[in-house]
PDB file of N, CA and C in Angstrom:
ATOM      1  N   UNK A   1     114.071  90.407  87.315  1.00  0.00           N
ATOM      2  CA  UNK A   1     112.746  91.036  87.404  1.00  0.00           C
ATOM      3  C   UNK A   1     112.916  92.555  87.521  1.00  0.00           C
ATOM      4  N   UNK A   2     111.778  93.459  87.033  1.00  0.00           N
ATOM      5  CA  UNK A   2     111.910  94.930  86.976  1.00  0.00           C
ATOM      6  C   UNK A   2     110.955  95.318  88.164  1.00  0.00           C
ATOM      7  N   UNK A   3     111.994  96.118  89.256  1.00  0.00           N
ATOM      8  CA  UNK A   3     110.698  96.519  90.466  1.00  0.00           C
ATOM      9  C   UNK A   3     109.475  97.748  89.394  1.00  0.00           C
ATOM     10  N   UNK A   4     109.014  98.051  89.911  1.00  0.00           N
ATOM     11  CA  UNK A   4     107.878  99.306  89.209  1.00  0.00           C
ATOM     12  C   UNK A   4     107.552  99.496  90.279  1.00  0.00           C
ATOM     13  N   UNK A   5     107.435 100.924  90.627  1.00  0.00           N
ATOM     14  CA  UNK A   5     106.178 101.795  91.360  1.00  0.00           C
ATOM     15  C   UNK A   5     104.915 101.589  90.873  1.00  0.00           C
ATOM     16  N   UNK A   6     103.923 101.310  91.776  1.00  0.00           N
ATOM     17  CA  UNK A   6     102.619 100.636  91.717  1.00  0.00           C
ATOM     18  C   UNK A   6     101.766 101.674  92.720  1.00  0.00           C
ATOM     19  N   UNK A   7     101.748 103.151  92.619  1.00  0.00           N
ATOM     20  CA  UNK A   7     101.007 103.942  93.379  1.00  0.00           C
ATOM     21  C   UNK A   7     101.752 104.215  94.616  1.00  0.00           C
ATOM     22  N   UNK A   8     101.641 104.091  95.852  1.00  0.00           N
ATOM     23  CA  UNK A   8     102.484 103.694  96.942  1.00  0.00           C
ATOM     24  C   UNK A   8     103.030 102.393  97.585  1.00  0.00           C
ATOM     25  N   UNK A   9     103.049 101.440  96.207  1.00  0.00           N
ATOM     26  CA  UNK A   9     103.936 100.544  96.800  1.00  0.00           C
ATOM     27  C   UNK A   9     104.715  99.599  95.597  1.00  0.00           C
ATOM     28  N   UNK A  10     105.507  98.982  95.630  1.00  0.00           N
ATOM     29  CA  UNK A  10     106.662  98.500  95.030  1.00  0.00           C
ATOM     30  C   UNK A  10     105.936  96.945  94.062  1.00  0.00           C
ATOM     31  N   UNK A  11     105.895  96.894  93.053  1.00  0.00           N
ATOM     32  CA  UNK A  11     105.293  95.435  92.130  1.00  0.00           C
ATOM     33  C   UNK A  11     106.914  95.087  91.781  1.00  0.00           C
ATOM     34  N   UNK A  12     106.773  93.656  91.773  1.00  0.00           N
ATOM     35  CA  UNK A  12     107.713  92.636  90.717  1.00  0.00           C
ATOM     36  C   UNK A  12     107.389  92.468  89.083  1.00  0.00           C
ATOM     37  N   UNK A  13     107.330  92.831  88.247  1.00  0.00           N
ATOM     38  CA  UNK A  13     106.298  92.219  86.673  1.00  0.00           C
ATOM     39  C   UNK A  13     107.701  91.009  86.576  1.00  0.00           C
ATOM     40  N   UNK A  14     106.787  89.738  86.252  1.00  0.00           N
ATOM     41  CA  UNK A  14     107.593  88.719  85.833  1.00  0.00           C
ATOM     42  C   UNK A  14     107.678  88.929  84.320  1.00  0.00           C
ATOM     43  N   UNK A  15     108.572  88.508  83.497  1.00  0.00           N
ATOM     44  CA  UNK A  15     108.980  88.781  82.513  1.00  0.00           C
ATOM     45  C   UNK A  15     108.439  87.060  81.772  1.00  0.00           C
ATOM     46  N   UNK A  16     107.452  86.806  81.296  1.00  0.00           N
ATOM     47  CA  UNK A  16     107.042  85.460  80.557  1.00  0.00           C
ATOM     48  C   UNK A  16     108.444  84.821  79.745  1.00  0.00           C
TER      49      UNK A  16
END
């Protein structure tokens, strides 16, 4: 999984 910055806080994007 790729973390991403999401404003001030940390997302997972699942990869389908």
């Amino acid at each position: 999984y790729l973390p991403v910055m999401d404003g001030t806080k940390f997302i997972v994007l699942q990869p389908e």
